[in-house]
C-alpha atoms as a PDB file:
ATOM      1  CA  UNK A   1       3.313  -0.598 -10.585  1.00  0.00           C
ATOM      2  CA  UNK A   2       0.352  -3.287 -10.843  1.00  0.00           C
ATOM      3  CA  UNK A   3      -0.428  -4.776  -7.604  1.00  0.00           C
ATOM      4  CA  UNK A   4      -2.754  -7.427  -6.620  1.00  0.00           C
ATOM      5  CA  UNK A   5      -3.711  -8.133  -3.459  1.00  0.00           C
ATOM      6  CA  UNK A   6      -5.885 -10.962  -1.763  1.00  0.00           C
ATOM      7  CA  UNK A   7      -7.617 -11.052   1.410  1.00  0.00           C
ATOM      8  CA  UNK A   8      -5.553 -13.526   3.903  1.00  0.00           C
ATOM      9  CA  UNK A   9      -7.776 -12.998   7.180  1.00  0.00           C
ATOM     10  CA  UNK A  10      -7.020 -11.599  10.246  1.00  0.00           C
ATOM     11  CA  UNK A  11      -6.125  -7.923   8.762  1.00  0.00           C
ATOM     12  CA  UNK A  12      -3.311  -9.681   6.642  1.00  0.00           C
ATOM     13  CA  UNK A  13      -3.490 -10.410   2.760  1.00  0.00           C
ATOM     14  CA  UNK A  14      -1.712 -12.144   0.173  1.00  0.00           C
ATOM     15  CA  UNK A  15      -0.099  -9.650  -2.728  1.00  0.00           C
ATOM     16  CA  UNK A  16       1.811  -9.381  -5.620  1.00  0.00           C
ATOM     17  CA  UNK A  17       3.290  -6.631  -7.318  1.00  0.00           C
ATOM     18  CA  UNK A  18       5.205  -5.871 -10.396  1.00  0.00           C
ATOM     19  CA  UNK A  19       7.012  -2.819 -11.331  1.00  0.00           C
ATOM     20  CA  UNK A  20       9.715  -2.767 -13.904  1.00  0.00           C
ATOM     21  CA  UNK A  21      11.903  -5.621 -13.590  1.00  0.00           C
ATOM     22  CA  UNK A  22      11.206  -6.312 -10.029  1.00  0.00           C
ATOM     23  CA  UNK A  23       8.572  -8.813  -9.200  1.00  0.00           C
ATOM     24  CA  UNK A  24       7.614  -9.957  -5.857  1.00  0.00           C
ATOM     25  CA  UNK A  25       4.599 -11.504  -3.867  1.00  0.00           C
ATOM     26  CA  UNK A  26       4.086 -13.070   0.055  1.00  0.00           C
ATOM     27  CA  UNK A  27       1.591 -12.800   2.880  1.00  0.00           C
ATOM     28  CA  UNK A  28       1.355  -9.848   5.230  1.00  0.00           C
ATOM     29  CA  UNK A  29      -0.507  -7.408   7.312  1.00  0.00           C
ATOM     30  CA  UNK A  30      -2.043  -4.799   5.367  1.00  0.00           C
ATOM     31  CA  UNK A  31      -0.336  -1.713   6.924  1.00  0.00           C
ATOM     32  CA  UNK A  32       3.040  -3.302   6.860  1.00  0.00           C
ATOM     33  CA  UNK A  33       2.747  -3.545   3.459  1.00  0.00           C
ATOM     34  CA  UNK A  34       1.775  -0.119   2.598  1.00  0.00           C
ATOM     35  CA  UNK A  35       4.036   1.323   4.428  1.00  0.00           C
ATOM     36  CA  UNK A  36       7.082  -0.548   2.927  1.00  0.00           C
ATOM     37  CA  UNK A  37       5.793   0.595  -0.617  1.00  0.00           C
ATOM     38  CA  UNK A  38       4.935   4.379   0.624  1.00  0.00           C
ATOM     39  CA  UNK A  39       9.139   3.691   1.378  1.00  0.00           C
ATOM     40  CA  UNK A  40      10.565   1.930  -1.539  1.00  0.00           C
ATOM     41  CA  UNK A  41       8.247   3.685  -4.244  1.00  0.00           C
ATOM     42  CA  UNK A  42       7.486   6.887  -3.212  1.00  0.00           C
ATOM     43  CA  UNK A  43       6.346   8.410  -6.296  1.00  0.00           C
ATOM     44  CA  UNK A  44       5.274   5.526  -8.688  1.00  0.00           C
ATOM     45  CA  UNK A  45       1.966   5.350  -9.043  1.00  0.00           C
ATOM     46  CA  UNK A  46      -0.129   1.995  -8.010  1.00  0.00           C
ATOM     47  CA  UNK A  47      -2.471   0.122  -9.820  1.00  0.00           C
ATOM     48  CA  UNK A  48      -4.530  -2.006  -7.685  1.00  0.00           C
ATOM     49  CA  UNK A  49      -7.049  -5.049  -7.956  1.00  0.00           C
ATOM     50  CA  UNK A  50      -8.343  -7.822  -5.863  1.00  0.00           C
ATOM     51  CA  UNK A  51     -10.646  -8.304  -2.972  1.00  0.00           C
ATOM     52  CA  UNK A  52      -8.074  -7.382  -0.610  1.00  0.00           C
ATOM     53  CA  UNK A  53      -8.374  -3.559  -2.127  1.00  0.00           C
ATOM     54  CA  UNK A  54     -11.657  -4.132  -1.797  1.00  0.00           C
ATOM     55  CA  UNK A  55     -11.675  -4.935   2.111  1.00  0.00           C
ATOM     56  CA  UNK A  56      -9.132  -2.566   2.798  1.00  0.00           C
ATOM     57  CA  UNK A  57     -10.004   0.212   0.104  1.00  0.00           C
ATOM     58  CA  UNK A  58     -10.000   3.192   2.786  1.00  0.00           C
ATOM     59  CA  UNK A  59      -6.552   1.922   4.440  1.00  0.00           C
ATOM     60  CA  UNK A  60      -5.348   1.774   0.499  1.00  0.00           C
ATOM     61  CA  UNK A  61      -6.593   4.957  -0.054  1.00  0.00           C
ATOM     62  CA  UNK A  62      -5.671   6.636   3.075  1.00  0.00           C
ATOM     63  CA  UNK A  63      -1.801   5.795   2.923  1.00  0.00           C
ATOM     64  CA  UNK A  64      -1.234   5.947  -0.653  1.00  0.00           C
ATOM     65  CA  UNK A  65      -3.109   8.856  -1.900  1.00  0.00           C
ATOM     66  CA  UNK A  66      -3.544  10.359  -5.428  1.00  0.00           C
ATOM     67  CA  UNK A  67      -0.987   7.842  -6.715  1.00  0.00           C
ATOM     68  CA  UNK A  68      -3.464   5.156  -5.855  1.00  0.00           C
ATOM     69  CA  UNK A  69      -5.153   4.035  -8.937  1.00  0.00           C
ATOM     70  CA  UNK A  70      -7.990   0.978  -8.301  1.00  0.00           C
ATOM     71  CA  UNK A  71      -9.129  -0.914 -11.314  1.00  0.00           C
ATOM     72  CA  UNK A  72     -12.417   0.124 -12.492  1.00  0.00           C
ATOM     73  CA  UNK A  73     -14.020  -2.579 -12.514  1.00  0.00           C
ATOM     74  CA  UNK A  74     -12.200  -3.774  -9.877  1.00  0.00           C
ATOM     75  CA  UNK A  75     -11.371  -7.697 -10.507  1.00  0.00           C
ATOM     76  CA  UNK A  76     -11.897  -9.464  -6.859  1.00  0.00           C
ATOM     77  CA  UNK A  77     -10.538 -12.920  -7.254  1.00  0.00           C
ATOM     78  CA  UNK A  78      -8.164 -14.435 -10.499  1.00  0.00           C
ATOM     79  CA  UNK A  79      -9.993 -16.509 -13.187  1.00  0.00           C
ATOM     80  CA  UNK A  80     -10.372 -20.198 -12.645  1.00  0.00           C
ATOM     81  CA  UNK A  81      -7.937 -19.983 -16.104  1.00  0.00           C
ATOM     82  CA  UNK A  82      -5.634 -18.713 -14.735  1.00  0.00           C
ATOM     83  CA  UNK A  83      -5.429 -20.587 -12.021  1.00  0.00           C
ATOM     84  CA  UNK A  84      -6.097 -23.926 -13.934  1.00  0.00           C
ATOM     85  CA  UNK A  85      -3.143 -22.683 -16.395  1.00  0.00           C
ATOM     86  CA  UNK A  86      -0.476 -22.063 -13.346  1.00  0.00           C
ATOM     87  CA  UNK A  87      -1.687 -24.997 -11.263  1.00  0.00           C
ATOM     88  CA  UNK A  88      -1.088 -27.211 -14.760  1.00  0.00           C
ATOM     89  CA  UNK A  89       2.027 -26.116 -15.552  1.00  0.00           C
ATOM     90  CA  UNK A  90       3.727 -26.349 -11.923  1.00  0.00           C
ATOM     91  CA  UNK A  91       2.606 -29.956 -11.345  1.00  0.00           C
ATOM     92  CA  UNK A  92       4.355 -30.293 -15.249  1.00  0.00           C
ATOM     93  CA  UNK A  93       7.465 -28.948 -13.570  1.00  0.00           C
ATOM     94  CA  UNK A  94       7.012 -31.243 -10.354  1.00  0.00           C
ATOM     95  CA  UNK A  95       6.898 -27.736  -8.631  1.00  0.00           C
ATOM     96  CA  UNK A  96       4.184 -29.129  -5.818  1.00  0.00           C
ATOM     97  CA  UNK A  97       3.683 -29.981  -2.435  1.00  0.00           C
ATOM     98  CA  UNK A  98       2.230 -32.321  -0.456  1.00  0.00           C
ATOM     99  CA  UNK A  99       0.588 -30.112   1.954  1.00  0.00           C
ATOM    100  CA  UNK A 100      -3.058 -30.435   1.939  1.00  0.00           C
ATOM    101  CA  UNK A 101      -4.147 -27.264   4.527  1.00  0.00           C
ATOM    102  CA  UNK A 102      -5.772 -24.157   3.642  1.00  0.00           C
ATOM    103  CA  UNK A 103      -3.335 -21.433   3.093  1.00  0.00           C
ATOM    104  CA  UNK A 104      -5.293 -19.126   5.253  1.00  0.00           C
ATOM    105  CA  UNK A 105      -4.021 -21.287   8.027  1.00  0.00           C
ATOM    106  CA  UNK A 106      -0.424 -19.493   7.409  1.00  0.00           C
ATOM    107  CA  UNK A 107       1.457 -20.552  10.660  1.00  0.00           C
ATOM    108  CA  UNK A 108       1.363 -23.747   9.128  1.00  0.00           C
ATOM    109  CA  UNK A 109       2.097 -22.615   5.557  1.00  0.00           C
ATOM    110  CA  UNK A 110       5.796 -22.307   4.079  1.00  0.00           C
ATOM    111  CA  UNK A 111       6.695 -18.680   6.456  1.00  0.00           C
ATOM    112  CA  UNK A 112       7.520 -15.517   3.279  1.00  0.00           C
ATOM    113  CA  UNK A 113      10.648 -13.725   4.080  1.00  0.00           C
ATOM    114  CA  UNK A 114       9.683 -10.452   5.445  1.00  0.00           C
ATOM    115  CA  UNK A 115      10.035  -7.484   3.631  1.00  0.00           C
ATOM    116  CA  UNK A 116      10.178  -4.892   6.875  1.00  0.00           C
ATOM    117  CA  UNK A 117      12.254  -5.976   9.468  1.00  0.00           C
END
């Protein structure tokens, strides 16, 4: 599994994870989001990057363990390529809002269904 992850403030962060077919990203507290992949992918081992490993790289370490594998170096933000690239080709796809607030300000952000209930 590769698995980025972004600090969000306030002991939450932003991630995204891929492992086989299954892709998935969203906004939540650190722990809560540990603890629903120490339950869904028990033994598949994670490969980690962003500042939010960074921030949080004893909590990482703590609840995943050997299987925990951070990314040496470890990448802390995406390029500005990357992001130029996606940005690009969503506004090509009129896949944009009109929102104009930090997303760090998430109560006011589009709300991520929750993956523990």
């Amino acid at each position: 599994m590769t698995l980025v992850a972004y600090n969000a403030f306030n002991g939450d962060i932003y991630y995204g994870y891929r492992y086989q077919d299954i892709e998935h990203s969203g906004c939540m507290s650190v722990t809560n989001l540990l603890k629903y992949l120490s339950l869904e992918y028990p033994d598949v081992s994670i490969y980690a990057a962003g500042n939010g490993v960074y921030l949080y790289e004893s909590v990482f370490k703590e609840q995943l363990g050997a299987r925990l594998n951070i990314a040496n170096p470890l990448p802390l933000f995406c390029s500005l390529d990357s992001i130029a690239t996606q940005s690009i080709s969503l506004w090509q796809d009129k896949q944009y809002t009109h929102q104009l607030l930090p997303l760090y300000l998430k109560q006011y952000s589009t709300p991520t269904k929750p993956l523990i209930t």
